[in-house]
C-alpha atoms as a PDB file:
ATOM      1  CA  UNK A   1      20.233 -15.787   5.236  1.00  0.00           C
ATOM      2  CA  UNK A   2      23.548 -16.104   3.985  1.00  0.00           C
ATOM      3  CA  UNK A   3      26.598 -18.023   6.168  1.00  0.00           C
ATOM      4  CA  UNK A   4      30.344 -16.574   6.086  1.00  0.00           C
ATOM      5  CA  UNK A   5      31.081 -19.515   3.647  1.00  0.00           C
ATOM      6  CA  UNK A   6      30.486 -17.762   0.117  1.00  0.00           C
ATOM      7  CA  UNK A   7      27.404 -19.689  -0.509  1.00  0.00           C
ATOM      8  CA  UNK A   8      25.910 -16.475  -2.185  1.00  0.00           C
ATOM      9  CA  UNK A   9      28.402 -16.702  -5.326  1.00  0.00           C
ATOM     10  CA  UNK A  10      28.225 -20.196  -6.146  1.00  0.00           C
ATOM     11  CA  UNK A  11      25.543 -21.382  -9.103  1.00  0.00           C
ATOM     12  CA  UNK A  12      22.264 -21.625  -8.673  1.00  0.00           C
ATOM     13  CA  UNK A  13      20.582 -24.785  -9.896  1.00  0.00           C
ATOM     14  CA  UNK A  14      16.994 -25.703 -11.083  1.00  0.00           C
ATOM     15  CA  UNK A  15      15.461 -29.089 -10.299  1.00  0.00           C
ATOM     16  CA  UNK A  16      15.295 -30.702 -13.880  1.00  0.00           C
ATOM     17  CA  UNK A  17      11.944 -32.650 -12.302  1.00  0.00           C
ATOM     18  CA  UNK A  18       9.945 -29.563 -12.567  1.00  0.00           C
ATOM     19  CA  UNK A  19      11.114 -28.730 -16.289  1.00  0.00           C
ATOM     20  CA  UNK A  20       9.223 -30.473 -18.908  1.00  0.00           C
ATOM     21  CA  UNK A  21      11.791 -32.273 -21.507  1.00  0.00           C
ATOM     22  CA  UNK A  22      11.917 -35.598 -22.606  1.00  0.00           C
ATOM     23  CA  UNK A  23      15.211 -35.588 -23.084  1.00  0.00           C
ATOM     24  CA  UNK A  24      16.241 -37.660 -19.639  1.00  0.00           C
ATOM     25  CA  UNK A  25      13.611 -40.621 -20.856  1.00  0.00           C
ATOM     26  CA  UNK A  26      14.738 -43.352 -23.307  1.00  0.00           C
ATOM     27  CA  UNK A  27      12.296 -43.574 -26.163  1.00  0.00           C
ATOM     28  CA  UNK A  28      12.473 -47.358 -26.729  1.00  0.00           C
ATOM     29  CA  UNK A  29      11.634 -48.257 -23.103  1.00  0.00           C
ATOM     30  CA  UNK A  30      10.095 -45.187 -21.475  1.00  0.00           C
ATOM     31  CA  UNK A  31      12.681 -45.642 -18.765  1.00  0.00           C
ATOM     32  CA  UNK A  32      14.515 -42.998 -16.819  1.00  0.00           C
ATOM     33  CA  UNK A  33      18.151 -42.337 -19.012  1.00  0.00           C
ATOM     34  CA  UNK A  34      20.762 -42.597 -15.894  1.00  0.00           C
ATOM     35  CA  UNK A  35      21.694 -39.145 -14.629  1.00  0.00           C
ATOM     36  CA  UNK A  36      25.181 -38.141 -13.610  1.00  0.00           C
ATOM     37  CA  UNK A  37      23.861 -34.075 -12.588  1.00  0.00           C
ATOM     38  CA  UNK A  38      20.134 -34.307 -12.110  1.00  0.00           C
ATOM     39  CA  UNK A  39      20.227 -30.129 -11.741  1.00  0.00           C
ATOM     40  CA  UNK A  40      20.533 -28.004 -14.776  1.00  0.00           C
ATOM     41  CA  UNK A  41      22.413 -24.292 -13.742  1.00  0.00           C
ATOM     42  CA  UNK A  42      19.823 -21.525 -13.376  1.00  0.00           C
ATOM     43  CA  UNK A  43      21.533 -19.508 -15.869  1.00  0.00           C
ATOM     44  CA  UNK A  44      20.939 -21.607 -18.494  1.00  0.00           C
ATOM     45  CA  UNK A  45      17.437 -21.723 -17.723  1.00  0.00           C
ATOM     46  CA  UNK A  46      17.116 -17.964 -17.819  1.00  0.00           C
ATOM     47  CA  UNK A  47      19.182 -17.575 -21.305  1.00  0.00           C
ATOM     48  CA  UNK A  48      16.412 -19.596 -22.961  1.00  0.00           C
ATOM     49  CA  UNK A  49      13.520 -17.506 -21.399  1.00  0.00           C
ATOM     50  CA  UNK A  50      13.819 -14.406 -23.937  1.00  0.00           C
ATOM     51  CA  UNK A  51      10.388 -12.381 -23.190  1.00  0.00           C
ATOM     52  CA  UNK A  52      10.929  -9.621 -25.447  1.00  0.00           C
ATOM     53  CA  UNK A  53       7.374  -7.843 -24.803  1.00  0.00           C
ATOM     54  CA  UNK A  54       9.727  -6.756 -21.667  1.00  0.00           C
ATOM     55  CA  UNK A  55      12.336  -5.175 -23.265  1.00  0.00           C
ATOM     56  CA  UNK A  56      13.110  -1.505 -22.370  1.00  0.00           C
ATOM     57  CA  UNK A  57      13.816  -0.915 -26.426  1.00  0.00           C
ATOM     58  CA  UNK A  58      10.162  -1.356 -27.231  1.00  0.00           C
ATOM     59  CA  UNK A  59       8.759   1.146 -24.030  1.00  0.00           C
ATOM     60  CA  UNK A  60       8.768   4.880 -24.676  1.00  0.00           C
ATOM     61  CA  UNK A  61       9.852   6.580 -22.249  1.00  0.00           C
ATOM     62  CA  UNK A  62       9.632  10.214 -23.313  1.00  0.00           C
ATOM     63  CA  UNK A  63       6.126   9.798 -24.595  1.00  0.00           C
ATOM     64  CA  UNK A  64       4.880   8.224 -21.253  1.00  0.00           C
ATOM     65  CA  UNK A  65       6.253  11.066 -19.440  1.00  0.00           C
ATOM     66  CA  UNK A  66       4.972  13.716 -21.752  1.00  0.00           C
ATOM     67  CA  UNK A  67       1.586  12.201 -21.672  1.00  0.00           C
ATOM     68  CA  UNK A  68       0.321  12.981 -18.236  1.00  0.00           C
ATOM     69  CA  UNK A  69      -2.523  14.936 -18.043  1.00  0.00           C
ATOM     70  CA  UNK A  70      -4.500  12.253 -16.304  1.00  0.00           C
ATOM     71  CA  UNK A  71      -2.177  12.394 -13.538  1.00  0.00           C
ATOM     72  CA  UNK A  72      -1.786  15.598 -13.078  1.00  0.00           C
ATOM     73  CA  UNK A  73      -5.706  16.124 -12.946  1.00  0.00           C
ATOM     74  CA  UNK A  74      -5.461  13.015 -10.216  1.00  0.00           C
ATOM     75  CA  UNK A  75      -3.154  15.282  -8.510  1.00  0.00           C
ATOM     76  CA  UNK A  76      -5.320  18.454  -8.557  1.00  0.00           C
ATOM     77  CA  UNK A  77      -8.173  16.153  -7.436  1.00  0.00           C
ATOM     78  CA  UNK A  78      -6.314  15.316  -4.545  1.00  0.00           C
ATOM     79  CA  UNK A  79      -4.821  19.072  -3.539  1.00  0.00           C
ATOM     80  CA  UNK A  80      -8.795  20.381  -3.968  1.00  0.00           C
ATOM     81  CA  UNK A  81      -9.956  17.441  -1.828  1.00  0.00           C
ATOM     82  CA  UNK A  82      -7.082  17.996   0.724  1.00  0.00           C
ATOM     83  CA  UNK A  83      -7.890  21.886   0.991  1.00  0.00           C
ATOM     84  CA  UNK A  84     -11.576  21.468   1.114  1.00  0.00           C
ATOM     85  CA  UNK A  85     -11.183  18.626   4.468  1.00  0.00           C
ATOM     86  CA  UNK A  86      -8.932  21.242   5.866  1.00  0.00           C
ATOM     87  CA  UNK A  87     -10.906  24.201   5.302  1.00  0.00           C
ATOM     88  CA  UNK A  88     -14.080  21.865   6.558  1.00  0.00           C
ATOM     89  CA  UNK A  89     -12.123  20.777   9.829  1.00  0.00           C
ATOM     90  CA  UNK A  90     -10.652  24.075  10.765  1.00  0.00           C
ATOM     91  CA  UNK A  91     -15.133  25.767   9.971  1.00  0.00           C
ATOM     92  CA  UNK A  92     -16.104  22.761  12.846  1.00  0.00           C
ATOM     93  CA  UNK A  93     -13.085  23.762  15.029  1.00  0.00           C
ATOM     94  CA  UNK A  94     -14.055  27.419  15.456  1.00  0.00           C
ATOM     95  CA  UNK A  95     -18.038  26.350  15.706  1.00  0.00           C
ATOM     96  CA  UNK A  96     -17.264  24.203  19.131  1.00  0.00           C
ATOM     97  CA  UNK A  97     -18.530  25.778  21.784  1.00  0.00           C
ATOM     98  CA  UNK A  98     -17.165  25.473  25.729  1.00  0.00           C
ATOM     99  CA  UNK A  99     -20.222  22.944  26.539  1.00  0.00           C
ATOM    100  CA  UNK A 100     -18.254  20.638  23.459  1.00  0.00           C
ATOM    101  CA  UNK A 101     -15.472  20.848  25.420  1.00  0.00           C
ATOM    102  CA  UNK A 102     -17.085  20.248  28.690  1.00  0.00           C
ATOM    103  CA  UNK A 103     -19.155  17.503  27.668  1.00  0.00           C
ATOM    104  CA  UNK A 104     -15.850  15.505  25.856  1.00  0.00           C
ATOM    105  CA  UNK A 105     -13.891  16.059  29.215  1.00  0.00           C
ATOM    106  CA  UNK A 106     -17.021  14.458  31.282  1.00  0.00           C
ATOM    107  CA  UNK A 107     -17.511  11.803  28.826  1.00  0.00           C
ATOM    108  CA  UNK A 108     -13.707  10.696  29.379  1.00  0.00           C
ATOM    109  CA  UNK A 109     -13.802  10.763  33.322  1.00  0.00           C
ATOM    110  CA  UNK A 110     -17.363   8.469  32.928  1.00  0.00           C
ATOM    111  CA  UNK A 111     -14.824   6.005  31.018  1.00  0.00           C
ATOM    112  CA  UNK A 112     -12.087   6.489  33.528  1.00  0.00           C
ATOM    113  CA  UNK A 113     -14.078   6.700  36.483  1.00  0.00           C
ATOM    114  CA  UNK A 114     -12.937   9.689  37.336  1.00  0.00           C
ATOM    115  CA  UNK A 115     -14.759  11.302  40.244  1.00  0.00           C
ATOM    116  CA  UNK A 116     -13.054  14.878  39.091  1.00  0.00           C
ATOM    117  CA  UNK A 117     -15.181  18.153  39.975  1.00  0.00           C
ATOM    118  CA  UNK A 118     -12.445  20.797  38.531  1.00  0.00           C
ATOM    119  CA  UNK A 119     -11.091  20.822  35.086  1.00  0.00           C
ATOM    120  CA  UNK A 120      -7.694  20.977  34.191  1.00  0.00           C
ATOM    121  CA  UNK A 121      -5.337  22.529  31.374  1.00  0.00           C
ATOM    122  CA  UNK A 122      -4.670  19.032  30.893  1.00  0.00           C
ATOM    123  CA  UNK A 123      -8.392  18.514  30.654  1.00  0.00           C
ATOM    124  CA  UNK A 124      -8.842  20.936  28.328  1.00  0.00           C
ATOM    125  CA  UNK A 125      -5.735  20.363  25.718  1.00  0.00           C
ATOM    126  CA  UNK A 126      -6.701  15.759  25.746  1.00  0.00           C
ATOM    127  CA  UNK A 127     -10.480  17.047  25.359  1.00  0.00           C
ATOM    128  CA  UNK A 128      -9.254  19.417  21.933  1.00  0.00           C
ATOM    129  CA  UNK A 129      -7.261  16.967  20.527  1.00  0.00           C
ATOM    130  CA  UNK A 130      -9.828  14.287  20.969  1.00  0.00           C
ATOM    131  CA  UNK A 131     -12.305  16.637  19.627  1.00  0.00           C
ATOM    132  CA  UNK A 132      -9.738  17.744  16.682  1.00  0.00           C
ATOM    133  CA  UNK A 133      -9.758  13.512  16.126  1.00  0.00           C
ATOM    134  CA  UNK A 134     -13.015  13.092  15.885  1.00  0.00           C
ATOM    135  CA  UNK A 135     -14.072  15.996  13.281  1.00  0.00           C
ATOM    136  CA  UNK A 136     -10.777  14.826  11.451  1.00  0.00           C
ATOM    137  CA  UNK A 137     -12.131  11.514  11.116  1.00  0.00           C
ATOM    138  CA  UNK A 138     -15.727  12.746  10.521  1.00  0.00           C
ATOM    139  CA  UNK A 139     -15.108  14.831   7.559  1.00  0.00           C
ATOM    140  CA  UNK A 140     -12.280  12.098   5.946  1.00  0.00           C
ATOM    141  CA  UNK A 141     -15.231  10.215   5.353  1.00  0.00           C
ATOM    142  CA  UNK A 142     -17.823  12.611   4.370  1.00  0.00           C
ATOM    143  CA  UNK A 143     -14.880  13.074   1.522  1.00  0.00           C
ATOM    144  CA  UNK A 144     -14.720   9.447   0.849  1.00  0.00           C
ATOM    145  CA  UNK A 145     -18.274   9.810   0.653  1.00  0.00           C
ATOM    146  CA  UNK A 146     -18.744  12.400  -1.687  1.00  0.00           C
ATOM    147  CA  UNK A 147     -15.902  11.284  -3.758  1.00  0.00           C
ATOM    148  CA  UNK A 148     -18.256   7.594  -3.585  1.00  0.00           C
ATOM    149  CA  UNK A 149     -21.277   9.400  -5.246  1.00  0.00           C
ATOM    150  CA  UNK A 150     -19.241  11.620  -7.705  1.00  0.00           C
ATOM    151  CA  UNK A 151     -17.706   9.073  -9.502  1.00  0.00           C
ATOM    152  CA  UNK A 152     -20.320   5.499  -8.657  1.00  0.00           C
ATOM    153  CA  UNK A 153     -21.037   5.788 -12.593  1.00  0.00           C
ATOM    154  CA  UNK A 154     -17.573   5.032 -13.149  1.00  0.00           C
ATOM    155  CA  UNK A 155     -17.162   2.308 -10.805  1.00  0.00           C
END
């Protein structure tokens, strides 16, 4: 965190301890030379490290956008996967039946305690939506699963 006194602009320094040189020993005696500024400036550091494998020059950047036909069949993977779970979700929605619904309402007041002998609208929209959760969750990892076994020889 920075302090209202500027300490943000001033020079960064490295601790020469962690750089190896031999330049700050004596060769005669092996001794320590005496040190007026033990702390070499960061910058200095940085302008010898020259990692040109990084440079932008060398990376193409039209090519590796032309090039992307493995994405884009990644991409229709994913839209054929996505309309398949919906398609799968919305078949199980329309297959529930009112004993589904029923049974999902009485299974929450057993968990609540609830000693309730009428249902509710209120009933009826948590016991959908936990219904809608469940199949949603269900066929997610039927996908996963299928997608598992289509591609295990490439794992």
């Amino acid at each position: 965190m920075l302090n209202n006194h500027g300490e943000a602009n001033q020079v960064l320094y490295a601790n020469s301890e962690n750089i190896d040189d031999n330049s700050c020993v004596e060769p005669s005696t092996s001794n320590p030379k005496p040190s007026t500024n033990p702390r070499i400036p960061l910058h200095q550091i940085l302008a010898q490290c020259t990692n040109e494998s990084d440079s932008d020059e060398e990376f193409d950047y039209i090519n590796s956008l032309k090039n992307n036909q493995v994405l884009e069949k990644m991409r229709e993977e994913k839209r054929r996967e996505k309309a398949s779970l919906e398609s799968n979700i919305s078949k199980r929605l329309v297959e529930l039946t009112q004993d589904a619904f029923n049974n999902e309402i009485n299974n929450y007041w057993k968990s609540d305690n609830l000693k309730r002998k009428r249902i509710a609208k209120n009933d009826i929209k948590f016991a959908t939506n936990r219904l809608k959760k469940k199949i949603r969750i269900e066929e997610t990892n039927n996908m996963h699963l299928a997608f598992l076994e289509r591609n295990r020889d490439q794992v």
